[in-house]
N, C-alpha and C. Protein backbone atom coordinates (compact mmCIF):
# COMPACT_ATOMS: atom_id res chain seq x y z
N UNK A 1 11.74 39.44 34.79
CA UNK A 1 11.57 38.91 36.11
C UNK A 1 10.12 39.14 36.52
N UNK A 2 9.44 38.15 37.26
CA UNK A 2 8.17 38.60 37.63
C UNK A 2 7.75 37.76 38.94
N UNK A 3 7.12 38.39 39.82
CA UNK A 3 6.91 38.27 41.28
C UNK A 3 6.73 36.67 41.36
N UNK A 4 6.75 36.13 42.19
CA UNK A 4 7.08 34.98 42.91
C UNK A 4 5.69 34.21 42.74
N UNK A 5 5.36 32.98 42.46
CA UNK A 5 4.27 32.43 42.38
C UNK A 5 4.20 31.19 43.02
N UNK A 6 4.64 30.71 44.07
CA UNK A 6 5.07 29.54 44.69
C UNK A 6 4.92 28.02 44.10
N UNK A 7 5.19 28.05 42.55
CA UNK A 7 4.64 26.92 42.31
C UNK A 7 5.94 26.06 41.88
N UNK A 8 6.78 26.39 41.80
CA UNK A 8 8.32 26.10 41.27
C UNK A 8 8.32 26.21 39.90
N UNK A 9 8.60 25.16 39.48
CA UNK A 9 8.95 25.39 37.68
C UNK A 9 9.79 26.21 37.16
N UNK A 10 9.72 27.73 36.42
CA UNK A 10 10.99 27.89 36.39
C UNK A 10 11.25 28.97 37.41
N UNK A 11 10.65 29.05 38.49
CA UNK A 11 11.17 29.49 39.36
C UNK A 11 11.79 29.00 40.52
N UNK A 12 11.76 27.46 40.37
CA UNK A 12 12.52 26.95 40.77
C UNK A 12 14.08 26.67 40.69
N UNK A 13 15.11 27.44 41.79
CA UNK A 13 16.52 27.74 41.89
C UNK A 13 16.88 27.71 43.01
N UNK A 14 18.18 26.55 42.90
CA UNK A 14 18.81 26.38 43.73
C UNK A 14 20.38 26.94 43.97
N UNK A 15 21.04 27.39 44.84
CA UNK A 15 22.45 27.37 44.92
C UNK A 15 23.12 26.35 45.70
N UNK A 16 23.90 25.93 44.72
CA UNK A 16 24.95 25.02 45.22
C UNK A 16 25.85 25.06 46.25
N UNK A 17 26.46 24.07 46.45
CA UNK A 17 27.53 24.46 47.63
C UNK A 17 29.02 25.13 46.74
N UNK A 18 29.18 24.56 45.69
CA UNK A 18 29.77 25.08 44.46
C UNK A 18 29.98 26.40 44.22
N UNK A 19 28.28 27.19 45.26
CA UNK A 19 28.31 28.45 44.77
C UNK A 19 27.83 29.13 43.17
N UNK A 20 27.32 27.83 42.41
CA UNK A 20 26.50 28.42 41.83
C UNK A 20 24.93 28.40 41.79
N UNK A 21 24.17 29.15 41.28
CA UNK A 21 22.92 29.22 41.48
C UNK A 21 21.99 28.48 39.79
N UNK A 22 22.13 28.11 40.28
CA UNK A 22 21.19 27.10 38.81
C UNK A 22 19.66 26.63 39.21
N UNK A 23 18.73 26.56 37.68
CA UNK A 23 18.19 25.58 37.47
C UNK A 23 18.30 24.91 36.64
N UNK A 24 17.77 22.76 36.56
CA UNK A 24 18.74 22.46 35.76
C UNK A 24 19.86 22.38 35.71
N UNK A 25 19.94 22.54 34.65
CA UNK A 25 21.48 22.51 33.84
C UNK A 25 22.31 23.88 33.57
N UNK A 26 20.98 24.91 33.98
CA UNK A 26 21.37 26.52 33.65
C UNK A 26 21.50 26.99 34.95
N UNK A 27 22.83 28.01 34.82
CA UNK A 27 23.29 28.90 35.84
C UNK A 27 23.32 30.40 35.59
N UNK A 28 22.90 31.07 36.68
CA UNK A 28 22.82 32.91 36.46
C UNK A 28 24.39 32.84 36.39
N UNK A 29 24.37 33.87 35.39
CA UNK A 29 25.92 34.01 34.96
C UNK A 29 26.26 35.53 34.59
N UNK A 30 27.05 36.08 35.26
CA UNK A 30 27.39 37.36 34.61
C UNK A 30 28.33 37.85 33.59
N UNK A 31 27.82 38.24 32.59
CA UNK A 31 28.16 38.54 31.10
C UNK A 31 29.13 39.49 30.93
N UNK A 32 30.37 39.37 31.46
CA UNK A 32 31.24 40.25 31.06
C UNK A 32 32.12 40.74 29.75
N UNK A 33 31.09 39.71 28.12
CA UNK A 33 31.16 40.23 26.84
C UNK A 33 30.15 40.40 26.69
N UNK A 34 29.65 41.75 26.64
CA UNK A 34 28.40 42.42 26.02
C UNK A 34 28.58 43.26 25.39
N UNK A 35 27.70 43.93 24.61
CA UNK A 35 27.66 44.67 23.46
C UNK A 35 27.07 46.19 24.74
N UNK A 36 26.24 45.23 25.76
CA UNK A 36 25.34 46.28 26.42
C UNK A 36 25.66 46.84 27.32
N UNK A 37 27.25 46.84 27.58
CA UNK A 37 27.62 47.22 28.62
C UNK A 37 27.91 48.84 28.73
N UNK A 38 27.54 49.61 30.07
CA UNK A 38 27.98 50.95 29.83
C UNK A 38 29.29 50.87 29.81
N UNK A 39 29.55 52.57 30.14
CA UNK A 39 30.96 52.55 29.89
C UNK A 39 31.47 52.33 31.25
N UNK A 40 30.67 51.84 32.29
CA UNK A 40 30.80 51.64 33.72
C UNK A 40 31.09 50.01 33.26
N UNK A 41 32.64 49.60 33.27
CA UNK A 41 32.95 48.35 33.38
C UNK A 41 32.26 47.41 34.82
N UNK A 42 32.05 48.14 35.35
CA UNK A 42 31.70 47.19 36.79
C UNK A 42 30.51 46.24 36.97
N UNK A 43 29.65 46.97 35.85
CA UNK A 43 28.15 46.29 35.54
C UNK A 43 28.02 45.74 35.24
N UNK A 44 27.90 44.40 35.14
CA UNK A 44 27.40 43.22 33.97
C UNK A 44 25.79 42.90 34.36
N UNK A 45 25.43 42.82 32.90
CA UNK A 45 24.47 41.78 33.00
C UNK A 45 24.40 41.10 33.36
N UNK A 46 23.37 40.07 33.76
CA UNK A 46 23.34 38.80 34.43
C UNK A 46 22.61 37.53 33.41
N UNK A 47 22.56 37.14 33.14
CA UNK A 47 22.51 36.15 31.90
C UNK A 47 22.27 34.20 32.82
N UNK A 48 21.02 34.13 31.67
CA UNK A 48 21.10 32.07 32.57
C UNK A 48 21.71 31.81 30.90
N UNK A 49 23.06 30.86 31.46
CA UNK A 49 23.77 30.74 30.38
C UNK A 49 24.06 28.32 31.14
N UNK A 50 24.38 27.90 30.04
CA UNK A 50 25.01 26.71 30.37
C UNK A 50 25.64 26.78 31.48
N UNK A 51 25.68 25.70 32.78
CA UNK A 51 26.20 25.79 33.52
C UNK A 51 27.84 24.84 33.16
N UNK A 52 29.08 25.59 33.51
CA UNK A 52 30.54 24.96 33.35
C UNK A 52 30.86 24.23 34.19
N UNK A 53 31.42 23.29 34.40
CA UNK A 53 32.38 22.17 35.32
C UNK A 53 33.34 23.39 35.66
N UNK A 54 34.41 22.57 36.36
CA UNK A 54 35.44 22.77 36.26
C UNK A 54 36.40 23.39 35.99
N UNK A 55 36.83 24.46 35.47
CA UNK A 55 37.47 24.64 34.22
C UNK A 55 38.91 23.75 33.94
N UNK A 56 38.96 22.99 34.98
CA UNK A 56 39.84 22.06 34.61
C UNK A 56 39.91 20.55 34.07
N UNK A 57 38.31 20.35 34.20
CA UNK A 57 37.90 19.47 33.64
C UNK A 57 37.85 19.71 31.97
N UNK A 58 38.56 19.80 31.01
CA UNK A 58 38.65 20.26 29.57
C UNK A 58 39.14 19.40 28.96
N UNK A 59 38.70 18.77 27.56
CA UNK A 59 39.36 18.42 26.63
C UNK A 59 40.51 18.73 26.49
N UNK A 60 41.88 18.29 26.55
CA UNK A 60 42.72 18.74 26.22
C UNK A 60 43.32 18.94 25.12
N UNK A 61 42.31 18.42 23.87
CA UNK A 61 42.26 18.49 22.33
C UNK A 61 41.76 20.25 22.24
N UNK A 62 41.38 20.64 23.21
CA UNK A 62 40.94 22.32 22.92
C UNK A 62 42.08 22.84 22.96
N UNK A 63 41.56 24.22 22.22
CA UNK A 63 42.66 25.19 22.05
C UNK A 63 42.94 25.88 23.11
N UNK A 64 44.01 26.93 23.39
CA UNK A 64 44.16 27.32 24.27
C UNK A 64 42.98 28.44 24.74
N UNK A 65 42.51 29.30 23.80
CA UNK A 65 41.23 30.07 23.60
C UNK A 65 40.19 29.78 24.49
N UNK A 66 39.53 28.72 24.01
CA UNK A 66 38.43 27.69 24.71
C UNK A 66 38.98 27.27 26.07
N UNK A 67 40.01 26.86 26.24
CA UNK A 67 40.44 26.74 28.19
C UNK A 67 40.20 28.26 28.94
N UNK A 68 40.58 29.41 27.81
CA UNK A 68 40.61 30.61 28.97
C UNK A 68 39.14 30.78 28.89
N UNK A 69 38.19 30.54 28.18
CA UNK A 69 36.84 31.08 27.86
C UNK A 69 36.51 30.48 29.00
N UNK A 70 36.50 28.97 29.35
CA UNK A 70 35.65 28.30 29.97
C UNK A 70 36.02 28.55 31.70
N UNK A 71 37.19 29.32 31.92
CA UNK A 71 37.64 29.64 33.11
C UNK A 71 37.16 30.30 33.63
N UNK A 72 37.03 31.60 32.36
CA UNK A 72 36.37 32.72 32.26
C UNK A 72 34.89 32.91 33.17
N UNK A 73 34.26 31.63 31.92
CA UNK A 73 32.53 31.46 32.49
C UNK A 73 32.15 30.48 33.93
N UNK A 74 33.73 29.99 34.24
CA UNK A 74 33.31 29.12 35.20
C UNK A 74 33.13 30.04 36.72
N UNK A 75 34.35 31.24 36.57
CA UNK A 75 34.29 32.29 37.47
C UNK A 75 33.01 33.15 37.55
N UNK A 76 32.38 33.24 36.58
CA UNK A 76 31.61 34.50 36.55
C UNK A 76 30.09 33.57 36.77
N UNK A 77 30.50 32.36 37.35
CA UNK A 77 28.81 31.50 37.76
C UNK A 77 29.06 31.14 38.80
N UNK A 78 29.98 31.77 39.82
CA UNK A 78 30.36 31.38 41.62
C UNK A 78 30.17 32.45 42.40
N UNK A 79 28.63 32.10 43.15
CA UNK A 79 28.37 32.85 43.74
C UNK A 79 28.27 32.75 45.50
N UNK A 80 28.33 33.63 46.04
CA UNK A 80 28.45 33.74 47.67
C UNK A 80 27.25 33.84 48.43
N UNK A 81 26.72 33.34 49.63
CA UNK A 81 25.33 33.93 50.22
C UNK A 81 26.10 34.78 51.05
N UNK A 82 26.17 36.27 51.82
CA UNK A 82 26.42 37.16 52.38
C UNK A 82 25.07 37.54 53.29
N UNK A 83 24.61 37.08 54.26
CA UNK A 83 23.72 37.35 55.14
C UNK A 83 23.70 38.71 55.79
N UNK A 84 22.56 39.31 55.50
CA UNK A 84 22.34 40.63 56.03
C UNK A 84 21.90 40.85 57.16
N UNK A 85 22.65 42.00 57.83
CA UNK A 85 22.01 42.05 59.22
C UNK A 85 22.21 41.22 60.38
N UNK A 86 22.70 40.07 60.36
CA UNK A 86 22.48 38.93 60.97
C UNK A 86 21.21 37.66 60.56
N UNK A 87 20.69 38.51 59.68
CA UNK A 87 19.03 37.66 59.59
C UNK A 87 19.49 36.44 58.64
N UNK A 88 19.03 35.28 58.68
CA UNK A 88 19.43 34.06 58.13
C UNK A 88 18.30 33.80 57.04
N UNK A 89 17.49 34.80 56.30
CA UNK A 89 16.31 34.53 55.58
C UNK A 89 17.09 35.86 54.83
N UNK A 90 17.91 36.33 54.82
CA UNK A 90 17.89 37.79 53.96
C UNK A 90 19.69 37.61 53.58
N UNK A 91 19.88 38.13 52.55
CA UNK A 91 21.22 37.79 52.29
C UNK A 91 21.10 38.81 50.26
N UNK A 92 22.60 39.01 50.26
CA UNK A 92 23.36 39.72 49.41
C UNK A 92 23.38 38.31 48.20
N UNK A 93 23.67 38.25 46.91
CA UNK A 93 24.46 36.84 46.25
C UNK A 93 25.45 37.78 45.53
N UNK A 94 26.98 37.96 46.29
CA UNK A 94 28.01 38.25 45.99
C UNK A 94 28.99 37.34 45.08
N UNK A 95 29.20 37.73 43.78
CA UNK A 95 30.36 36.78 42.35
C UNK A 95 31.44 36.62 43.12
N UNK A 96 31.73 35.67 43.01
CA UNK A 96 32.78 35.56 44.41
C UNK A 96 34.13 35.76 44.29
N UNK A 97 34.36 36.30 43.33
CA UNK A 97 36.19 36.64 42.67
C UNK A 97 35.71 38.35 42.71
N UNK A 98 34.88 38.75 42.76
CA UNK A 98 34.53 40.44 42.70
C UNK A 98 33.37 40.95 43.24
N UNK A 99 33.60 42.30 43.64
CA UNK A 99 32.80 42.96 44.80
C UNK A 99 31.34 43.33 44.06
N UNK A 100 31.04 42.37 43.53
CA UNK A 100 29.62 42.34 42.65
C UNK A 100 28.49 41.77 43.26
N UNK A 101 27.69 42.35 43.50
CA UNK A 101 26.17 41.82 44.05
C UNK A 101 25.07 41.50 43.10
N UNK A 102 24.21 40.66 42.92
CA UNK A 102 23.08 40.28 42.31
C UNK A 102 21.87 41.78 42.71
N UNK A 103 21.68 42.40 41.62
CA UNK A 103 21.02 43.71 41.48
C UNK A 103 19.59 43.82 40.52
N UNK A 104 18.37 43.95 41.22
CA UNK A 104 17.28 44.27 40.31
C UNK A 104 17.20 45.68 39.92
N UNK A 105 18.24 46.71 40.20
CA UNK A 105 17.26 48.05 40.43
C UNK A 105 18.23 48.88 39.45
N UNK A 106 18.64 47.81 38.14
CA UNK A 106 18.79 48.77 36.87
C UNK A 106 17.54 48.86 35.84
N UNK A 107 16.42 48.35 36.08
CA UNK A 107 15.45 48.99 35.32
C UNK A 107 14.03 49.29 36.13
N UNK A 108 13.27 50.24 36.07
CA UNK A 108 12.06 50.49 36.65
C UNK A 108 11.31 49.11 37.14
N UNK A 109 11.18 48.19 35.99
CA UNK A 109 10.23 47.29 36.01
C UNK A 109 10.56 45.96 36.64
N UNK A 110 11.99 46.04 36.90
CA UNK A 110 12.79 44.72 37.44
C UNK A 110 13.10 43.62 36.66
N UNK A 111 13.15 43.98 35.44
CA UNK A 111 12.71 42.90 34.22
C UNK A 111 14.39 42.11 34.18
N UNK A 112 15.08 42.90 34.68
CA UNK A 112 16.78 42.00 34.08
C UNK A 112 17.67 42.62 35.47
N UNK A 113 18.43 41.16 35.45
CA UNK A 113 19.40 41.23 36.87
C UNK A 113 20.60 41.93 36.04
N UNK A 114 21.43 42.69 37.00
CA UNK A 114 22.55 42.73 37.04
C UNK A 114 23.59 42.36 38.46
N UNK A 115 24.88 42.48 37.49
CA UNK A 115 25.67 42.47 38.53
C UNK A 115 26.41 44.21 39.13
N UNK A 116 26.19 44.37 40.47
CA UNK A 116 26.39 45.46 39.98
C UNK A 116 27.27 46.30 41.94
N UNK A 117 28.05 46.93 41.98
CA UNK A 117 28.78 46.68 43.10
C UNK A 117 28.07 46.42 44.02
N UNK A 118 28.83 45.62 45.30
CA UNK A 118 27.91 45.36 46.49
C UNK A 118 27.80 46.80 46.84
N UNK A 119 26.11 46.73 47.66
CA UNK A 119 25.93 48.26 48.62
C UNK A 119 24.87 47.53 49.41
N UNK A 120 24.87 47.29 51.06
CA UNK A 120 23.88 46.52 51.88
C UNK A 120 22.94 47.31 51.61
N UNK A 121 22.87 48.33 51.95
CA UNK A 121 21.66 49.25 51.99
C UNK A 121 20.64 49.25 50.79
N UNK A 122 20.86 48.73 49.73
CA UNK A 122 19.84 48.27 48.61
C UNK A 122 19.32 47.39 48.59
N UNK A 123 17.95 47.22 48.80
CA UNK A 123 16.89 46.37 48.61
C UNK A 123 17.09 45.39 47.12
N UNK A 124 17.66 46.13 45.85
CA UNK A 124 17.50 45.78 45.11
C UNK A 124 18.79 44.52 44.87
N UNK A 125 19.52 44.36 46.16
CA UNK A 125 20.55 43.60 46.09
C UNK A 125 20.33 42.53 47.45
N UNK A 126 18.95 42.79 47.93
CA UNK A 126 18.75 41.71 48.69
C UNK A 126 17.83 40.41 48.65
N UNK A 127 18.13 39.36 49.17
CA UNK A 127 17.74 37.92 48.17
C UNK A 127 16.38 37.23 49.63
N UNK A 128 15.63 36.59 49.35
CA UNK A 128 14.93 35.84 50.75
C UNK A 128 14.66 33.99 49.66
N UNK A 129 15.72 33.57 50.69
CA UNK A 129 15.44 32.16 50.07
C UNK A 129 14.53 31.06 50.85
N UNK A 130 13.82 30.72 50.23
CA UNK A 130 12.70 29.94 51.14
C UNK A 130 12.82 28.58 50.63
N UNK A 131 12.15 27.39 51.42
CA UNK A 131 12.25 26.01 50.91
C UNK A 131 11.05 25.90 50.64
């Protein structure tokens, strides 16, 4: 991750009304199969992975496997704006099936999001979206 440069490109991201946050075709997605996970199930990584339809939109030539996968990833790319404070420029991005907040402040350098429980009082879980 690296500080804001107002020029868009790939820092250009939008959230949907959908509730997910994409650019493109790619959505922040939280990775609940990782290799990297502690033993703190609550954490996920946060990952820009393909963004999913539907999950009901499916081939119905798929297996049953591939329907739960894609349910799976369709949940874990729906996200919430949660406004802090009252302020309409500052806000939480809560996974919206779990009490998970969008989190910079699992590494010193800010280099990788997680998901990681909501707590207002962390900076590192608060968002400022500008046009």
């Amino acid at each position: 991750m690296y500080a804001c440069h107002g020029s868009g490109g790939n820092q250009d991201w939008s959230i949907g009304k959908d509730g997910r946050v994409k650019h493109a075709t790619m959505c922040l997605t939280a990775d609940s199969n990782t290799e990297s996970l502690s033993a703190n199930s609550s954490i996920f990584p946060v990952k820009i992975k393909s963004c999913k339809n539907s999950p009901f939109q499916v081939n119905f030539s798929l297996i049953l496997w591939s329907l739960l996968e894609n349910l799976k990833m369709y949940w874990l790319q729906k996200w919430r704006q949660i406004h802090v404070d009252g302020n309409s420029s500052i806000f939480q991005l809560k996974l919206d099936e779990h009490n998970l907040c969008l989190d910079t402040s699992s590494f010193s350098d800010f280099s990788q999001l997680r998901a990681k429980p909501c707590d207002i009082s962390l900076s590192a879980q608060k968002w400022i979206l500008s046009s």
